[in-house]
Protein backbone atom coordinates (compact mmCIF):
# COMPACT_ATOMS: atom_id res chain seq x y z
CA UNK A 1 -70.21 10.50 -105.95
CA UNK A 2 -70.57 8.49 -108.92
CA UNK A 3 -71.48 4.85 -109.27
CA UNK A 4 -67.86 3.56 -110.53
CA UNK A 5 -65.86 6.08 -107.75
CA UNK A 6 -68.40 5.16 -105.06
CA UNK A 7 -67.93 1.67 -105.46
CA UNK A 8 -63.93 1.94 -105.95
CA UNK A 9 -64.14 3.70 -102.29
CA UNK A 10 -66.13 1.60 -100.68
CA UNK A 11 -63.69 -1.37 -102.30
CA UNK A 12 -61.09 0.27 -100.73
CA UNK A 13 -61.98 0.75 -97.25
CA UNK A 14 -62.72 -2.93 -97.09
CA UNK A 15 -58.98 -3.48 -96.94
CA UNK A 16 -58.68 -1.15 -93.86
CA UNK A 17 -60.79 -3.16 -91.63
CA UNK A 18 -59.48 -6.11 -89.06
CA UNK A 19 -60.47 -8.63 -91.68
CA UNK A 20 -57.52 -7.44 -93.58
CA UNK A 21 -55.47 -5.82 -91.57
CA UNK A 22 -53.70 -9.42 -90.08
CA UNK A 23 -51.66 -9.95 -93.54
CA UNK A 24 -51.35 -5.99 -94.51
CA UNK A 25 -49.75 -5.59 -90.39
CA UNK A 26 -46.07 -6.88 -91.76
CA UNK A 27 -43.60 -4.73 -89.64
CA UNK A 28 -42.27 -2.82 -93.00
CA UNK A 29 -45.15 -1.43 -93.02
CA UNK A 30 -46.26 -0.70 -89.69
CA UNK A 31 -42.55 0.92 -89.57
CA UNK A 32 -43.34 3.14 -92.43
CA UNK A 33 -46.77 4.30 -91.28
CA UNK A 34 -45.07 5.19 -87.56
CA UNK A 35 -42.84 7.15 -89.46
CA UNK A 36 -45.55 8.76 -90.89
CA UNK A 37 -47.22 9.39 -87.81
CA UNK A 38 -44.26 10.82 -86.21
CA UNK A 39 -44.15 13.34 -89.18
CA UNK A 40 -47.66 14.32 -89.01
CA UNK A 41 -47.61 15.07 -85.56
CA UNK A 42 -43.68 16.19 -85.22
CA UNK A 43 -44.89 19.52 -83.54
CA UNK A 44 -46.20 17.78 -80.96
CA UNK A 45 -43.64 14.99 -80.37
CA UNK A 46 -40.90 17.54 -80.38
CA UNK A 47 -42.78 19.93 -77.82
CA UNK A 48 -42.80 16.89 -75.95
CA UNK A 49 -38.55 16.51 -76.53
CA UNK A 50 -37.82 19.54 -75.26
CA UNK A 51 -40.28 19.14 -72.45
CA UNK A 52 -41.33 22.78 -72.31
CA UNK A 53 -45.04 23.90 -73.50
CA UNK A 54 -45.89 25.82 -77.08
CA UNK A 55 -48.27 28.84 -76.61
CA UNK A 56 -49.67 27.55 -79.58
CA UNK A 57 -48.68 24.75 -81.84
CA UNK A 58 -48.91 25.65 -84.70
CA UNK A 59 -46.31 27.15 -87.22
CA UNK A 60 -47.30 25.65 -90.45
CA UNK A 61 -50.56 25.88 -91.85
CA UNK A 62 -53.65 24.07 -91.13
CA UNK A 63 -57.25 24.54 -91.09
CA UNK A 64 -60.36 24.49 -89.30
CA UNK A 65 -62.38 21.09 -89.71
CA UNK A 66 -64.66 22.82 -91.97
CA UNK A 67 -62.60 24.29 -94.33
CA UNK A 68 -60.98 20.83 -94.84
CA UNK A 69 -64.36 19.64 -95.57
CA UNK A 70 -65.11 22.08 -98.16
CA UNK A 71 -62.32 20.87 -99.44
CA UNK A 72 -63.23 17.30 -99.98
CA UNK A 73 -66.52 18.17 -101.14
CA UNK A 74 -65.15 20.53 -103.92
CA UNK A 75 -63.18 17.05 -104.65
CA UNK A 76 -65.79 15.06 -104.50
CA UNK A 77 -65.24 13.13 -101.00
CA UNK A 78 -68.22 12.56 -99.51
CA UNK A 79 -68.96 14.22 -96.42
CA UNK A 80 -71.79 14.60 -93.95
CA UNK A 81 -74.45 17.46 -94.59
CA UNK A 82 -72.44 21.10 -92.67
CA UNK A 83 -73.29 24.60 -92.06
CA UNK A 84 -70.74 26.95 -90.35
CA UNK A 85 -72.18 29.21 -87.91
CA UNK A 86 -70.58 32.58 -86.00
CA UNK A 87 -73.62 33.22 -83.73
CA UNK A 88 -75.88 31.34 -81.60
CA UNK A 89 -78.90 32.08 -83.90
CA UNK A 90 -76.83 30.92 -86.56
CA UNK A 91 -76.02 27.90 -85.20
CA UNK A 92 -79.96 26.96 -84.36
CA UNK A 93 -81.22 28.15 -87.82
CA UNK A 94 -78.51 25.72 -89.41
CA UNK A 95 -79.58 23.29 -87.23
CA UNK A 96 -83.27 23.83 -88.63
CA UNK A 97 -82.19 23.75 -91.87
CA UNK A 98 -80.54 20.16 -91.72
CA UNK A 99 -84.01 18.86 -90.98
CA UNK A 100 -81.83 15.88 -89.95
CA UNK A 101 -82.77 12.54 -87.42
CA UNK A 102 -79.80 13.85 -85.44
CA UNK A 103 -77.38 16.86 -85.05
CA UNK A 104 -73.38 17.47 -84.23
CA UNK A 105 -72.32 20.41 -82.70
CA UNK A 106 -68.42 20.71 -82.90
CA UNK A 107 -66.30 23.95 -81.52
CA UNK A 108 -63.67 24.75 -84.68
CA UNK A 109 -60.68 25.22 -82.93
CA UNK A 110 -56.94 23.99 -84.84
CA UNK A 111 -56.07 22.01 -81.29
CA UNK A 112 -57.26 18.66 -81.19
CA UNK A 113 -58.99 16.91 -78.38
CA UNK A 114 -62.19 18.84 -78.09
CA UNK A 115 -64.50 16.16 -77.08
CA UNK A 116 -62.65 16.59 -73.91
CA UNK A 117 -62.52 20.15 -73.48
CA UNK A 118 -63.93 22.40 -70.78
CA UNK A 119 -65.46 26.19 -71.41
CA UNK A 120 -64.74 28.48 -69.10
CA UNK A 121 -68.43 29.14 -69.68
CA UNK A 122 -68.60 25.88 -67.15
CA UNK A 123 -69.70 23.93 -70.61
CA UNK A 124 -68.08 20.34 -70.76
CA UNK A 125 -66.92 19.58 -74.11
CA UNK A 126 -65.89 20.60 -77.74
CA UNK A 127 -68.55 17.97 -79.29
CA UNK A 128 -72.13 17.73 -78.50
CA UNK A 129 -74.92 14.70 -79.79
CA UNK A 130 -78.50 16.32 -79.74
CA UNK A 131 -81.94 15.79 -81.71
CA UNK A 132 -83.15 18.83 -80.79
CA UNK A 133 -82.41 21.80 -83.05
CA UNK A 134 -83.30 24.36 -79.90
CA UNK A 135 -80.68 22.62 -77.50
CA UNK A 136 -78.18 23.51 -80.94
CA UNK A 137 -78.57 27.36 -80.34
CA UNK A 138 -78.22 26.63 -76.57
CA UNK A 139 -75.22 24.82 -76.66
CA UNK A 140 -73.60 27.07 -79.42
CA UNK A 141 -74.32 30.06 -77.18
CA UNK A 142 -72.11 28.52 -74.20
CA UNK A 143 -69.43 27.89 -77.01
CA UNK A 144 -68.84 31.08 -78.87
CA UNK A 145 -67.07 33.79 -77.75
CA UNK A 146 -65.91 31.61 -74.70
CA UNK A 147 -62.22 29.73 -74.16
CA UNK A 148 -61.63 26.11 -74.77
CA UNK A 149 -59.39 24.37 -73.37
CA UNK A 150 -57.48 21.08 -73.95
CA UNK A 151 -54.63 18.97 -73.70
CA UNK A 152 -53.36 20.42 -76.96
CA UNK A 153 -54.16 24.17 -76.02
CA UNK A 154 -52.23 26.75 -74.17
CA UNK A 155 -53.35 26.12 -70.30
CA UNK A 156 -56.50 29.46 -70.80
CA UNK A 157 -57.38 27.78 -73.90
CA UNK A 158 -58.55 29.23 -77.42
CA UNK A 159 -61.34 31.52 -77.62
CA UNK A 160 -64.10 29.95 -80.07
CA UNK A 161 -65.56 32.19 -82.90
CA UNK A 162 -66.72 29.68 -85.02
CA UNK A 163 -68.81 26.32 -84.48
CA UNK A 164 -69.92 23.67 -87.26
CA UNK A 165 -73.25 22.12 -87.46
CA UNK A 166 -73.33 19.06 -88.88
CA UNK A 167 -76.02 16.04 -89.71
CA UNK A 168 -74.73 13.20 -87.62
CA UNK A 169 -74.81 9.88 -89.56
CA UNK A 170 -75.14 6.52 -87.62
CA UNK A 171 -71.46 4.48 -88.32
CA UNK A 172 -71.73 0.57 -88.88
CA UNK A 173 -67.73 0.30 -89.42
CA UNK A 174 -64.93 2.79 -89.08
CA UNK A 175 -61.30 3.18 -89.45
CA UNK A 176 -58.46 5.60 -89.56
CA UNK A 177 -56.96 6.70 -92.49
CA UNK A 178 -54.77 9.02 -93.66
CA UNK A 179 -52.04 10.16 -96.33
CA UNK A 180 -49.01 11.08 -95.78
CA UNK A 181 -45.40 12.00 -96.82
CA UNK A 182 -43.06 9.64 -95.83
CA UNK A 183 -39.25 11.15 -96.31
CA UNK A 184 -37.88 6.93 -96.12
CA UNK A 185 -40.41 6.12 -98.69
CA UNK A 186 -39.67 9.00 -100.49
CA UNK A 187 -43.27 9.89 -101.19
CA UNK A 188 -46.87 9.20 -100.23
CA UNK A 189 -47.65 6.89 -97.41
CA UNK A 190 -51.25 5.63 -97.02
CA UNK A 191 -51.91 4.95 -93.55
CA UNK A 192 -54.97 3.16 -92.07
CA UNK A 193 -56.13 1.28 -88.63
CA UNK A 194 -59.05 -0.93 -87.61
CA UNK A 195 -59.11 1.30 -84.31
CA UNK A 196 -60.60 4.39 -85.94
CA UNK A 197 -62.03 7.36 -83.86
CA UNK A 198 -59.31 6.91 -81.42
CA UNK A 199 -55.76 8.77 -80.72
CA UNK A 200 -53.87 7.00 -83.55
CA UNK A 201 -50.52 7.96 -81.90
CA UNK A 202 -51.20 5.09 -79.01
CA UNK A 203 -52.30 2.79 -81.24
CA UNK A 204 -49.02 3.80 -83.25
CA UNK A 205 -47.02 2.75 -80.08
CA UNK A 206 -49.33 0.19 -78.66
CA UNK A 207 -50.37 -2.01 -81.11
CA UNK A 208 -48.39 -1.55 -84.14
CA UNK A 209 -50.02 -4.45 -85.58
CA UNK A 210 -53.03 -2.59 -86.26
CA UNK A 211 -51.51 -0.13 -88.27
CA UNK A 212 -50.63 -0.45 -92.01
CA UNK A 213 -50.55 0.78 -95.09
CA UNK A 214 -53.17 0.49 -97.58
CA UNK A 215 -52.96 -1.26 -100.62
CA UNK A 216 -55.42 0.57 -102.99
CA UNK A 217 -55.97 4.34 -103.61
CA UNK A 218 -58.65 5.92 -102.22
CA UNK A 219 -58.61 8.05 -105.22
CA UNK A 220 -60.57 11.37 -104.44
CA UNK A 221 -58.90 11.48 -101.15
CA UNK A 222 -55.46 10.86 -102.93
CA UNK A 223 -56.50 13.56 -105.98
CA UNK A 224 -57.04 16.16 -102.86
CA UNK A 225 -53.63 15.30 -101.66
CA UNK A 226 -51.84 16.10 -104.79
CA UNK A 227 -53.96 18.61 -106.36
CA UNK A 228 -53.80 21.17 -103.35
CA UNK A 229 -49.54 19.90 -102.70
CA UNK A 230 -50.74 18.51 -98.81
CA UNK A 231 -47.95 17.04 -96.75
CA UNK A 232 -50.94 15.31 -94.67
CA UNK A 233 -54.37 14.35 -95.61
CA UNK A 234 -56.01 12.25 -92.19
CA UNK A 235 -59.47 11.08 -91.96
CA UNK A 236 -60.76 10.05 -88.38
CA UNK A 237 -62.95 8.38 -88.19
CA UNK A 238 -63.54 7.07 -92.02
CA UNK A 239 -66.76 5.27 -92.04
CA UNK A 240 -69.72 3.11 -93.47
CA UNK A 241 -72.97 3.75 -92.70
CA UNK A 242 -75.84 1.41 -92.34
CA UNK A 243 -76.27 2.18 -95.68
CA UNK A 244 -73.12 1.23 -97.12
CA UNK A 245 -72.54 4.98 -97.83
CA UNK A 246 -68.53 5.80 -97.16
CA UNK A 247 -68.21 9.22 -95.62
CA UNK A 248 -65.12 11.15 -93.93
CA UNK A 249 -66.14 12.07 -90.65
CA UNK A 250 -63.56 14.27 -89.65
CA UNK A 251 -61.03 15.87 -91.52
CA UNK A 252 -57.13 17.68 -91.19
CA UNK A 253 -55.23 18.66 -94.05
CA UNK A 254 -51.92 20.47 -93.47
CA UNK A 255 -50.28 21.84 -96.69
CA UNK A 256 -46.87 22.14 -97.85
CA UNK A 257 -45.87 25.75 -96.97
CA UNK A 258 -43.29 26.09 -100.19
CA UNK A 259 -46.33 25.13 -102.43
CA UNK A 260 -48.03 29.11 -101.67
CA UNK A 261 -47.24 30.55 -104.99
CA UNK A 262 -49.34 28.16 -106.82
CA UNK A 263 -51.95 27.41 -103.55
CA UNK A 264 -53.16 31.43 -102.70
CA UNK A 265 -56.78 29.86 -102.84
CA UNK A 266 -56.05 27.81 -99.78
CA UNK A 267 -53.55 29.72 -98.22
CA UNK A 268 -55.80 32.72 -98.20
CA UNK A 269 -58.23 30.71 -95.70
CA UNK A 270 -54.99 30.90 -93.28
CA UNK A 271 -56.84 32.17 -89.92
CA UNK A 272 -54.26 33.78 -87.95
CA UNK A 273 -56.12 34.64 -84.91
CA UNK A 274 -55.40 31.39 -82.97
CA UNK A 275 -50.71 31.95 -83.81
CA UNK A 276 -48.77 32.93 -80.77
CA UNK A 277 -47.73 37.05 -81.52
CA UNK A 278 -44.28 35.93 -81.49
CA UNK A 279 -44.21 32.91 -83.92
CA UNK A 280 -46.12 35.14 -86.21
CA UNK A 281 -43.82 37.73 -85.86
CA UNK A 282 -41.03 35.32 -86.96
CA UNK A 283 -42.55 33.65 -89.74
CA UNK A 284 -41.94 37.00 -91.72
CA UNK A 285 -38.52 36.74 -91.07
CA UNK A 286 -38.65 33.04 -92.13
CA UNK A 287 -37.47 32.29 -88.62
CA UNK A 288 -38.97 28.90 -87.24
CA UNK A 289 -39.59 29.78 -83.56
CA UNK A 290 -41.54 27.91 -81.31
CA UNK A 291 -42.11 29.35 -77.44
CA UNK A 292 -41.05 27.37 -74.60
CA UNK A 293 -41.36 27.58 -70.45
CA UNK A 294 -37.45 27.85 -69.64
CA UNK A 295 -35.30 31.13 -69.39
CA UNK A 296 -32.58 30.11 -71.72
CA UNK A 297 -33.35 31.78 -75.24
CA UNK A 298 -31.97 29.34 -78.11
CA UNK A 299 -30.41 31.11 -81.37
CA UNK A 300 -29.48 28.35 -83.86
CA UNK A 301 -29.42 27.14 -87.10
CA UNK A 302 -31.11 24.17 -88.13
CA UNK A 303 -33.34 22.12 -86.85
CA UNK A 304 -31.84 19.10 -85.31
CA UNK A 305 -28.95 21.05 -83.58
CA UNK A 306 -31.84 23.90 -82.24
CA UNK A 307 -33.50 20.52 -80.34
CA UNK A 308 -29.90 19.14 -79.82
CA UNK A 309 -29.06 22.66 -78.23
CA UNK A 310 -32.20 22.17 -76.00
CA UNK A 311 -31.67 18.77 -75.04
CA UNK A 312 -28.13 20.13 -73.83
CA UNK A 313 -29.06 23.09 -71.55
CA UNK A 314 -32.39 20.25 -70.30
CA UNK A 315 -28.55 18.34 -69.53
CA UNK A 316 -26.52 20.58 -67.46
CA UNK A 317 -29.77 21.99 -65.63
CA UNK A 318 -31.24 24.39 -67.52
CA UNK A 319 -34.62 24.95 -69.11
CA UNK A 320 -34.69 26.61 -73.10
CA UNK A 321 -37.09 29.56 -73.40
CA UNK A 322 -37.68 28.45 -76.82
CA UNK A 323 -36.81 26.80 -80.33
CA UNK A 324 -35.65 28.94 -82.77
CA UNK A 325 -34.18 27.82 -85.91
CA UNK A 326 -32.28 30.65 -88.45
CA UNK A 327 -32.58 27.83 -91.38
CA UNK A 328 -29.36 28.25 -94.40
CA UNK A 329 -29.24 31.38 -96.09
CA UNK A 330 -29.30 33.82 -93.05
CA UNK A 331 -29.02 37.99 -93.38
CA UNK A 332 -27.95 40.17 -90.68
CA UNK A 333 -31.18 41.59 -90.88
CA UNK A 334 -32.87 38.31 -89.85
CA UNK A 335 -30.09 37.97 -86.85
CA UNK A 336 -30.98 41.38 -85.45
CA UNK A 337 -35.36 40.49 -85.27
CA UNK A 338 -34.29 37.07 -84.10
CA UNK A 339 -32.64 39.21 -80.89
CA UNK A 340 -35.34 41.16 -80.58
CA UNK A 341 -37.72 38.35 -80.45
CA UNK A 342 -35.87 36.85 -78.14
CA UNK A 343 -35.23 40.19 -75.93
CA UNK A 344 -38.63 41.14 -75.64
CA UNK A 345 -39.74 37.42 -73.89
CA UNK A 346 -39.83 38.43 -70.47
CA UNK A 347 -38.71 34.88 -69.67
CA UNK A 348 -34.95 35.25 -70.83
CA UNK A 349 -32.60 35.41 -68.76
CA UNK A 350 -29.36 34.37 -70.98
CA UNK A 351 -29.03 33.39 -74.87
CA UNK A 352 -27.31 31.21 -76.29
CA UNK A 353 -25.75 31.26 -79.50
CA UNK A 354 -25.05 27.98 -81.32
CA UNK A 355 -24.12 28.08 -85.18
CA UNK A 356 -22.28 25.15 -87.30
CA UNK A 357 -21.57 27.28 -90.28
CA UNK A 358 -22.47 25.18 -93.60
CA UNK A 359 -24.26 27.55 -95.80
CA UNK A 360 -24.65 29.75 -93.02
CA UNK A 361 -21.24 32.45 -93.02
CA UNK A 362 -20.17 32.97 -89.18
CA UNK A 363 -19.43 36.42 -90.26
CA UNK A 364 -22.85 37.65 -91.45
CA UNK A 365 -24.20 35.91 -87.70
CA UNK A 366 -21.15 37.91 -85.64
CA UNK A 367 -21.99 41.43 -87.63
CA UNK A 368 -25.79 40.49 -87.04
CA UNK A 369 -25.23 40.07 -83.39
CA UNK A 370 -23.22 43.01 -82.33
CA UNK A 371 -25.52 44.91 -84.36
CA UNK A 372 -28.53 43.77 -81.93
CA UNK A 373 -26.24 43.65 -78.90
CA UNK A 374 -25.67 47.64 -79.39
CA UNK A 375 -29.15 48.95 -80.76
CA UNK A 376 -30.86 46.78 -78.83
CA UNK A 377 -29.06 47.07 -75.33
CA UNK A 378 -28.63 43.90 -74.82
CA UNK A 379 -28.97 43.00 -70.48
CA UNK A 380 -28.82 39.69 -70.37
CA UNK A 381 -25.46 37.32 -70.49
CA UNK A 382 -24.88 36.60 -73.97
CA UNK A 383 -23.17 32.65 -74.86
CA UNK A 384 -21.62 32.18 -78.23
CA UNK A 385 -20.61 29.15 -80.19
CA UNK A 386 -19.31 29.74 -83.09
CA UNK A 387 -17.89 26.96 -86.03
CA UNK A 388 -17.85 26.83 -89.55
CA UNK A 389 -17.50 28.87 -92.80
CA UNK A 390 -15.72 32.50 -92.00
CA UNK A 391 -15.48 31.17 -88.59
CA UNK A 392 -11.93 32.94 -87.82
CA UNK A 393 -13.57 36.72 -89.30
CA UNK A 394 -16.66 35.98 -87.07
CA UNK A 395 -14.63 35.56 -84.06
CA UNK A 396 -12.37 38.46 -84.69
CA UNK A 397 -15.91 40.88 -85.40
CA UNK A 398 -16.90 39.39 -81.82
CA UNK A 399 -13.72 40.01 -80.00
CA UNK A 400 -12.79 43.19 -81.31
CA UNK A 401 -16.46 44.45 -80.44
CA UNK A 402 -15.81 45.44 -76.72
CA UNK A 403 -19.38 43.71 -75.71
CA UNK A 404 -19.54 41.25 -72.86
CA UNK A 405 -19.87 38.70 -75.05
CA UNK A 406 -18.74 35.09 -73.50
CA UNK A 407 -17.31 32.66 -76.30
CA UNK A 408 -17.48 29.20 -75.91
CA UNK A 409 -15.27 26.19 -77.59
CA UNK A 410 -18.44 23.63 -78.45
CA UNK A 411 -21.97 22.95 -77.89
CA UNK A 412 -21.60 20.93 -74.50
CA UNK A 413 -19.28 24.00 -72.97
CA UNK A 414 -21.78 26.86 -74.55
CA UNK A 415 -24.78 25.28 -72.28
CA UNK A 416 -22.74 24.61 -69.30
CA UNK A 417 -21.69 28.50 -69.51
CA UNK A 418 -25.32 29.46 -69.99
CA UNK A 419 -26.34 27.99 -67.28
CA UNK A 420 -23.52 29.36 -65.14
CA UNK A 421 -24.69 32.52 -66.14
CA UNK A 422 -28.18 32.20 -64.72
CA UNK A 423 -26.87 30.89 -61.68
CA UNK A 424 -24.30 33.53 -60.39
């Protein structure tokens, strides 16, 4: 880092400390940085909604910690000194090669909360402290190849193929910060708290005071965020030194999926090993699915009336198998894999349909479904709501079909139906 940029960052992380962080807490801001915390972390929040459990939550795309390091050193954020190891030898010759006062040994996994983890190799933790370059390869060998688990991973955990050895830098004064796209702001939202290094969603809900936005650039940071079209850029901790030197300790960047065509660099790093089968299955259909405990498959289209559609079967007693969104301009084709998604989840035990026709032409969703009803042999009680453009032709396709097909006038009846279904 340069003299001028160093000393612009370091300038700029002064004004996300406590000393400033009394005048900055106004609650506009501390309004528009929740916002932006509930957008960053939306999977998670609405996982929580629909009180069911992902397999694995992740649908758009994010990387390892590591990769979004390289990333901020191509940019020119500083970072602390990091090899990337696949074996335990690996591991303990990077650790050699650091030659540093102290090392961190960190488990790349996409779930958070690895501190806390557990092995099933009987290993406590995600993140280990040592001095010793030996105990490196030790440690690394009861991490790779074994399952971590923790409050953000399915309940056997993700196996671990990769770890990161890292110099660990003493930290004088840290802080959260982050960037991110705010829809009310209509833009970029910086984001920072005093209480760095912790879960940032508590302090969100809290102590709002200590959250706000910042009133400088961090300029590399911010150059990363627009030059690679992120939709989140968080650093946690962000901290001084002893030193005075300002390094990002820990890095997520997750990327704006429409941006591919111009990001194949970064979207070629895309490791697909840790997506649920099924979600990944979807995502070539552009279907947004995300698996759930209940037995009550969800077809839909759009977002807030897929969780609106699980918050009404959750009503009347019911538990949804999953979240499944169709999006706007549906084909048949994409109605018939959406069945067989949902067909082959052993879990099912009725579907319900639920379509407000905007964009979406009731039609091309009735063909679609007595297409999958027949080739697929459809064995489960089938609920169908139906509203919108072509609504009168998609009810006709569905009547005149012959299949035991149960209609249903609105959303409220379709769930109470569905769950009739299970019950007799």
């Amino acid at each position: 880092m340069n003299g001028s940029a160093y000393t612009h960052t370091r300038s700029s992380l002064h004004h996300l400390f406590p000393v400033f962080s009394v005048n900055m807490a106004a609650s506009m801001a501390s309004q528009a940085a929740a916002r932006g915390l509930r957008t960053a972390t939306s999977k998670r929040f609405l996982l929580d909604k629909l009180k069911g459990t992902c397999s694995t939550p992740r649908r758009w795309l994010n990387l390892q910690e590591y990769q979004s390091k390289k990333l901020m050193q191509e940019s020119g954020v500083a970072v602390q000194r990091f090899y990337v190891a696949d074996t335990a030898s690996e591991a303990l010759e990077a650790a050699k090669r650091l030659n540093a006062k102290e090392i961190v040994l960190k488990a790349q996994i996409l779930a958070g909360g690895r501190g806390k983890g557990v092995f099933d190799s009987g290993l406590k933790g995600g993140v280990h402290l040592t001095k010793d370059p030996a105990v490196v390869g030790e440690l690394a060998n009861k991490m790779l190849g074994f399952n971590l688990t923790t409050k953000q991973t399915p309940k056997d955990g993700v196996k671990v193929k990769t770890v990161m050895v890292a110099e660990a830098l003493d930290i004088s004064r840290e802080t959260y910060f982050a960037i991110l796209m705010d829809r009310a702001c209509n833009g970029p939202v910086m984001v920072g708290s005093p209480q760095g290094g912790v879960d940032i969603e508590e302090v969100a809900a809290s102590s709002p005071e200590l959250i706000f936005k910042a009133a400088d650039q961090i300029k590399r940071l911010y150059d990363l965020f627009l030059k690679v079209d992120a939709t989140q850029v968080e650093v946690n901790p962000l901290g001084e030194t002893p030193e005075g030197q300002v390094v990002c300790f820990d890095a997520k960047i997750n990327f704006d999926d429409n941006a591919e065509f111009r990001q194949k660099a970064v979207f070629a790093m895309d490791d697909m090993t840790e997506s649920d089968p099924t979600e990944t299955e979807a995502a070539k259909w552009d279907l947004k699915y995300i698996g759930l405990d209940g037995n009550i498959a969800c077809f839909v289209n759009g977002a807030g009336l897929a969780m609106a559609t699980c918050d009404i079967i959750d009503l009347h007693g019911g538990k949804p198998a999953n979240f499944l969104d169709l999006g706007g301009g549906v084909k048949e084709r994409q109605v018939y894999e959406a069945f067989k998604l949902l067909t082959a989840d052993p879990k099912v035990e009725a579907i319900l349909v639920n379509i407000f026709g905007g964009i979406v032409n009731c039609a091309i969703i009735a063909n679609g479904i007595t297409k999958a009803c027949r080739e697929l042999e459809l064995k489960v009680p089938l609920v169908v709501r139906l509203e919108g453009t072509n609504v009168h032709e998609a009810k006709r396709i569905l009547t005149e079909s012959g299949l035991p097909i149960t209609p249903a006038e609105n959303l409220d009846d379709a769930a109470k139906k569905a769950v009739a279904a299970i019950r007799k």
